[in-house]
PDB file of N, CA and C in Angstrom:
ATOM      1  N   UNK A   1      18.193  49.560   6.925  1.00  0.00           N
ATOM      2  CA  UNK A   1      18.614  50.456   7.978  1.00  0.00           C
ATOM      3  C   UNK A   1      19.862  49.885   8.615  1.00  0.00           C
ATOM      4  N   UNK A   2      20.773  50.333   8.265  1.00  0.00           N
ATOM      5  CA  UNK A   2      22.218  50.247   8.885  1.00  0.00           C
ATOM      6  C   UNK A   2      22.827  50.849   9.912  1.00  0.00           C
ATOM      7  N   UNK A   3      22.168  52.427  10.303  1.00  0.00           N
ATOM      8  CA  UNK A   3      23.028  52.742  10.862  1.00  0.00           C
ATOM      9  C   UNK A   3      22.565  52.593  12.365  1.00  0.00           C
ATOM     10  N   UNK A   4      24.406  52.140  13.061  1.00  0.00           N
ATOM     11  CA  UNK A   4      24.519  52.006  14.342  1.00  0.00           C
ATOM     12  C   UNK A   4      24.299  50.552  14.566  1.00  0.00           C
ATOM     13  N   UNK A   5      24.340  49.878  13.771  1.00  0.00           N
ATOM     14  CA  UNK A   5      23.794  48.523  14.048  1.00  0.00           C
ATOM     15  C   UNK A   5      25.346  47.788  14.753  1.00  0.00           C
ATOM     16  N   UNK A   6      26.727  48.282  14.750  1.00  0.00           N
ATOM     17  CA  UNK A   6      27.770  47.677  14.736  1.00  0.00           C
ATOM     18  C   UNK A   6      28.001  47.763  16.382  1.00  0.00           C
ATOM     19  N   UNK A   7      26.858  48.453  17.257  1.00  0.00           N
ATOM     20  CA  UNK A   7      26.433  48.646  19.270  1.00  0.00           C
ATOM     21  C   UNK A   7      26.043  47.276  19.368  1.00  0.00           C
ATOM     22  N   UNK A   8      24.911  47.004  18.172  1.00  0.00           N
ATOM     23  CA  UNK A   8      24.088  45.631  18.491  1.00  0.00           C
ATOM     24  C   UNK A   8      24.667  44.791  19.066  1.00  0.00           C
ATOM     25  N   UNK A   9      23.519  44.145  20.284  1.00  0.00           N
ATOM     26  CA  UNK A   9      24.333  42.850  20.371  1.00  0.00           C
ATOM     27  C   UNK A   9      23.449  41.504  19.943  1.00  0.00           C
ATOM     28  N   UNK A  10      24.688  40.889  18.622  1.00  0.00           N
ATOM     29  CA  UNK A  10      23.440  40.550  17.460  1.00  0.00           C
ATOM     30  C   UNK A  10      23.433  38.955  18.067  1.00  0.00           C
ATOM     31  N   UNK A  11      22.349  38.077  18.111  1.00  0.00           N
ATOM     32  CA  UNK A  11      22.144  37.172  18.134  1.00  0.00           C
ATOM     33  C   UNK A  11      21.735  36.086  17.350  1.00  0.00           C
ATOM     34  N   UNK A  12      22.134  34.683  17.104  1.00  0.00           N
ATOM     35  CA  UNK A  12      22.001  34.026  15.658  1.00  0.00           C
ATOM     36  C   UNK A  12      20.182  33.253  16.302  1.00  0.00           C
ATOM     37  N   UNK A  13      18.972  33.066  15.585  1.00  0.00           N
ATOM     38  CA  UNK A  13      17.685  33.241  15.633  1.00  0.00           C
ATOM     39  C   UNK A  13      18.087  31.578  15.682  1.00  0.00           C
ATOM     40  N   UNK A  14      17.277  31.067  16.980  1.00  0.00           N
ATOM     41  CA  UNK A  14      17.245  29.627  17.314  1.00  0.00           C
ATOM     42  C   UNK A  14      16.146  28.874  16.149  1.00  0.00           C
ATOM     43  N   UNK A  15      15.859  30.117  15.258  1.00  0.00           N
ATOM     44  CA  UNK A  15      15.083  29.124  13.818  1.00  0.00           C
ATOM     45  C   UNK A  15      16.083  28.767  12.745  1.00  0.00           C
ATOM     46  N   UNK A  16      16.943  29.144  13.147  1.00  0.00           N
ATOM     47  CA  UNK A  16      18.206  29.288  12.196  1.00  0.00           C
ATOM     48  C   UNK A  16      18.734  27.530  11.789  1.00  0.00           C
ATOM     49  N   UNK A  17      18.994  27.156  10.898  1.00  0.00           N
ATOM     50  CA  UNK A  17      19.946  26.394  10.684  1.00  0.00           C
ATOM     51  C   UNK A  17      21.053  25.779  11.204  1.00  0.00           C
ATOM     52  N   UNK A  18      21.332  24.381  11.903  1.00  0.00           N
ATOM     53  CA  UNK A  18      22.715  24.123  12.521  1.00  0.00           C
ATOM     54  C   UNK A  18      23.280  23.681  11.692  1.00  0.00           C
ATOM     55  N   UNK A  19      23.461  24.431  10.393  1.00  0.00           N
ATOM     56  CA  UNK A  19      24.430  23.234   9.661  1.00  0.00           C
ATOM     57  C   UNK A  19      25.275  24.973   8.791  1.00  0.00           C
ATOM     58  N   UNK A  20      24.670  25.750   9.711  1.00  0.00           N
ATOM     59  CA  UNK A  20      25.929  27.218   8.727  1.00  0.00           C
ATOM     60  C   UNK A  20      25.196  27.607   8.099  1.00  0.00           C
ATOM     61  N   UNK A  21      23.955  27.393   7.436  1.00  0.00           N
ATOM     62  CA  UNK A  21      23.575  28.076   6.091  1.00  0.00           C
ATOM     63  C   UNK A  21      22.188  28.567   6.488  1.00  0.00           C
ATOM     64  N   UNK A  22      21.915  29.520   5.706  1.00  0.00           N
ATOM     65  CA  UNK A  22      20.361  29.798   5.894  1.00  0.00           C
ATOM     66  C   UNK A  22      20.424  30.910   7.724  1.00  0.00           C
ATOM     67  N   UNK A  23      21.541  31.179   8.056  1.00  0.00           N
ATOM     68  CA  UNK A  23      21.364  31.818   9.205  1.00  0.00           C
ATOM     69  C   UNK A  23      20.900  33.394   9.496  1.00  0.00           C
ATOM     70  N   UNK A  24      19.925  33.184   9.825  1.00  0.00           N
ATOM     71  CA  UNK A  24      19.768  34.720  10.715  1.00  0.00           C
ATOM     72  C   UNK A  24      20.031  35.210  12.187  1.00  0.00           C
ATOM     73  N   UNK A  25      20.386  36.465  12.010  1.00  0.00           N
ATOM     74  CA  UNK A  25      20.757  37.237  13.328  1.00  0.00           C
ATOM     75  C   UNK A  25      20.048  38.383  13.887  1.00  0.00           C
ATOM     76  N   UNK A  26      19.492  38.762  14.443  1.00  0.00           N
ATOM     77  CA  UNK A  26      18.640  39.774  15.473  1.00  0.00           C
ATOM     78  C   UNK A  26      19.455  39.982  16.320  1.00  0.00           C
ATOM     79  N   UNK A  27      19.040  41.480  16.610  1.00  0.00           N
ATOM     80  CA  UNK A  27      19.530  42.233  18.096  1.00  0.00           C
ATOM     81  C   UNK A  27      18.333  43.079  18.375  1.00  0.00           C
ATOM     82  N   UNK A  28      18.103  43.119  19.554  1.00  0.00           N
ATOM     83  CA  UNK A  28      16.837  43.611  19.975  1.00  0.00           C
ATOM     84  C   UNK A  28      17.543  45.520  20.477  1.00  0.00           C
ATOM     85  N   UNK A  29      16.858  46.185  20.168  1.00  0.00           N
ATOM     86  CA  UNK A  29      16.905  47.590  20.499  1.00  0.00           C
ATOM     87  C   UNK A  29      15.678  47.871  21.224  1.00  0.00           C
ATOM     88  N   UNK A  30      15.788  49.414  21.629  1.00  0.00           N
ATOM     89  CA  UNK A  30      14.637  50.269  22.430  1.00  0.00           C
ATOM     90  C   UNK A  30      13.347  50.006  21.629  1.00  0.00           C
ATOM     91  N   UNK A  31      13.277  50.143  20.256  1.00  0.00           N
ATOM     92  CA  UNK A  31      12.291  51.005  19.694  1.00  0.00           C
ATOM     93  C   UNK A  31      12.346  49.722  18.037  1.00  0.00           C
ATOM     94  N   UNK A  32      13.156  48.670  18.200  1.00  0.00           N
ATOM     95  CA  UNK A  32      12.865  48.118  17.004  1.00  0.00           C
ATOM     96  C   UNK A  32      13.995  46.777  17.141  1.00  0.00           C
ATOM     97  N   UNK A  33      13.513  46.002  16.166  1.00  0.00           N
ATOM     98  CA  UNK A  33      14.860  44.603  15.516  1.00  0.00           C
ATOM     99  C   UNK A  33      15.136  44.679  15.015  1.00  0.00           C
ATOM    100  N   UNK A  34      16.717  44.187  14.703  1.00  0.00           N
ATOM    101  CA  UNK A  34      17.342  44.787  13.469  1.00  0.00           C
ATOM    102  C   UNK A  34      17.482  43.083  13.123  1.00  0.00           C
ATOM    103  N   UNK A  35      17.610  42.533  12.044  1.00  0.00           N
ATOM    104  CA  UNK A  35      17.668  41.939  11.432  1.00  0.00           C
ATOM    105  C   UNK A  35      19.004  41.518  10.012  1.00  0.00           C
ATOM    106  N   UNK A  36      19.739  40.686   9.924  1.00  0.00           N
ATOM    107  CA  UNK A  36      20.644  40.859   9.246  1.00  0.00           C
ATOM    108  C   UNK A  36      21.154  38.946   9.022  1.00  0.00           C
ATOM    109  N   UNK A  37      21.638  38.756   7.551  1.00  0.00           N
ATOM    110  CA  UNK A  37      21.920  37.541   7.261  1.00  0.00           C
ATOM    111  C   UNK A  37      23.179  37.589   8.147  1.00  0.00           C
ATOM    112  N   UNK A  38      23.292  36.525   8.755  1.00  0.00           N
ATOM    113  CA  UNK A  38      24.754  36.204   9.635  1.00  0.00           C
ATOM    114  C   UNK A  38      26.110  35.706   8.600  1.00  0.00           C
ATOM    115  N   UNK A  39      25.673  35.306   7.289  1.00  0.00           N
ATOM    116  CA  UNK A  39      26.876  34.796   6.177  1.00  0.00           C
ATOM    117  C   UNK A  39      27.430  35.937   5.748  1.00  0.00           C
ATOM    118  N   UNK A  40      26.790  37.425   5.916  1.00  0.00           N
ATOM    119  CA  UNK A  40      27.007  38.667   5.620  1.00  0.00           C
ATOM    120  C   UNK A  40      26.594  39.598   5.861  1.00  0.00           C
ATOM    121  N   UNK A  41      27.756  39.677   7.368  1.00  0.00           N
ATOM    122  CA  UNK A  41      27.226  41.145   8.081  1.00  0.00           C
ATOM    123  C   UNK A  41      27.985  42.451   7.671  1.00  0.00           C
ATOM    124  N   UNK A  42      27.979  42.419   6.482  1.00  0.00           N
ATOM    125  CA  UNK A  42      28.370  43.925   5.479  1.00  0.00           C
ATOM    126  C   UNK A  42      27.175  44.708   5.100  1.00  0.00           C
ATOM    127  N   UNK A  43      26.707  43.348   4.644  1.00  0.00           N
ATOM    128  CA  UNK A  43      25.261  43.457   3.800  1.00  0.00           C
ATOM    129  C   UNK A  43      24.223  44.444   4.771  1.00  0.00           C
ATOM    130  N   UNK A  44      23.793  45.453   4.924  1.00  0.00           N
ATOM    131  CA  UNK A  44      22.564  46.215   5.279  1.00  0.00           C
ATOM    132  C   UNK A  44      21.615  45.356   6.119  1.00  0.00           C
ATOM    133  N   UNK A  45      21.449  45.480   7.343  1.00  0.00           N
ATOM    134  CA  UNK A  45      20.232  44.893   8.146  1.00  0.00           C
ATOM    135  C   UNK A  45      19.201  45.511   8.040  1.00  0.00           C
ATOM    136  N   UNK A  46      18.366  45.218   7.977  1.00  0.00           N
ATOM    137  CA  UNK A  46      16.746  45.909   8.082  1.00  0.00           C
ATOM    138  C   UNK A  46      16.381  45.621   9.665  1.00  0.00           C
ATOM    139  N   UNK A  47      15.283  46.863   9.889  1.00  0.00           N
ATOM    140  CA  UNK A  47      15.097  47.166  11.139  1.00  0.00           C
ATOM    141  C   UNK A  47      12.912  46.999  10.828  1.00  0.00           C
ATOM    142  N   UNK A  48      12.625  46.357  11.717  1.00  0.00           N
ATOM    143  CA  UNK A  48      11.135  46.405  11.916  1.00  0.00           C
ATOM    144  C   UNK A  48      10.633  46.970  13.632  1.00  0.00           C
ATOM    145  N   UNK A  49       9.540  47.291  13.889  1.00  0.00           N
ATOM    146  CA  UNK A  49       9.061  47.921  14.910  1.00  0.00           C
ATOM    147  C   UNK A  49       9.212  46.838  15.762  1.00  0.00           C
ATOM    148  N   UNK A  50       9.174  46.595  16.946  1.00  0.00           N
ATOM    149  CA  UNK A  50       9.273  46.128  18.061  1.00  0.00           C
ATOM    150  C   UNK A  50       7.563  44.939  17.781  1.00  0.00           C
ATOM    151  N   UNK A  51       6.289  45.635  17.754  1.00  0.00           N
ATOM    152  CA  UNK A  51       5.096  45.150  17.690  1.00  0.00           C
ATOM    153  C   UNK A  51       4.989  44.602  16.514  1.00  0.00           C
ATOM    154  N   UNK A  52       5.603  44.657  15.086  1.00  0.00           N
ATOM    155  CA  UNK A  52       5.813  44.208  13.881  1.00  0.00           C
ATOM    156  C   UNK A  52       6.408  42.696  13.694  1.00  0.00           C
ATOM    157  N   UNK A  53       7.493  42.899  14.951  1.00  0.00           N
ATOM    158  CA  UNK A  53       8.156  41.613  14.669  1.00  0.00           C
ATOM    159  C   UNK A  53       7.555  40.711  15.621  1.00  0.00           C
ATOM    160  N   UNK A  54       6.635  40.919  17.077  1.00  0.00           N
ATOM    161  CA  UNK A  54       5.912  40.287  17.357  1.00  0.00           C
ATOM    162  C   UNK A  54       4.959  39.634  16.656  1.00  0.00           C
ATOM    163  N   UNK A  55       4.073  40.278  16.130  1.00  0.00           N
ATOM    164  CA  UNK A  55       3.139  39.803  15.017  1.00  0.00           C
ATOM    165  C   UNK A  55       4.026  38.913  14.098  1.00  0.00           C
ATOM    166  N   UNK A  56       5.147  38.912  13.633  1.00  0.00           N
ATOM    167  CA  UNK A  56       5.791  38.129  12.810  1.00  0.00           C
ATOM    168  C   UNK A  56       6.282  36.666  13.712  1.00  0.00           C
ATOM    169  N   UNK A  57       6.665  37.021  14.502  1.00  0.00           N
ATOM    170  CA  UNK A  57       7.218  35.515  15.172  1.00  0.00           C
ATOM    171  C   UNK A  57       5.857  35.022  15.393  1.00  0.00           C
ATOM    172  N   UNK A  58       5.335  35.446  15.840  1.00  0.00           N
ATOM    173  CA  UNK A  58       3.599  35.364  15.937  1.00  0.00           C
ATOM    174  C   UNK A  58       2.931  34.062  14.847  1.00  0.00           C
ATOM    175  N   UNK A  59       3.031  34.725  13.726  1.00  0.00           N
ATOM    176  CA  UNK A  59       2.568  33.891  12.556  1.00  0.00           C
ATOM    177  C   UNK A  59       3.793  33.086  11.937  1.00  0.00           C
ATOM    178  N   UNK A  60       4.649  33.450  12.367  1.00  0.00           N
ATOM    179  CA  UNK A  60       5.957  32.327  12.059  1.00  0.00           C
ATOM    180  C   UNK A  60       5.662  31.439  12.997  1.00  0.00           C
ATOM    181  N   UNK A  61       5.177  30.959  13.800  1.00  0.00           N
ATOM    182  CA  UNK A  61       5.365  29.804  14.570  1.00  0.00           C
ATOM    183  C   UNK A  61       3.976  29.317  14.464  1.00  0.00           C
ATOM    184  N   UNK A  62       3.451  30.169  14.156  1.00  0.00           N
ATOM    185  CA  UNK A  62       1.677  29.132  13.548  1.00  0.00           C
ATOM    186  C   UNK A  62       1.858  28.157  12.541  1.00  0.00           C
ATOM    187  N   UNK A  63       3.001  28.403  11.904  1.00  0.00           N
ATOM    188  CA  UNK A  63       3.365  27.755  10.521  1.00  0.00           C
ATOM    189  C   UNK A  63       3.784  26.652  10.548  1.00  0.00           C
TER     190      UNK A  63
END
């Protein structure tokens, strides 16, 4: 899901990598996260539900 993502205001994910590589970026919307590699923001972001990506950081940090 791409479109409109270029309003976002995208942020690089403090799980991210300090060394450049491996980075991800989120921007939080009304109704969902958009999601997108930061080495290539051409490339198509994907968008998950708001409660989706809770549950995901959720079990990402159990890990």
């Amino acid at each position: 899901m791409n479109s409109g993502t270029t309003e976002l205001a995208w942020f690089k994910s403090s799980y991210s990598g300090t060394q450049g590589d491996d980075c991800v970026e989120v921007a939080i919307a009304e109704h969902a996260v958009h999601v997108r590699d930061s080495k290539d923001v051409n490339r198509p972001a994907f968008a998950v539900g708001r409660e989706g990506w809770g549950r995901f950081v959720r079990f990402a940090s159990e890990c």
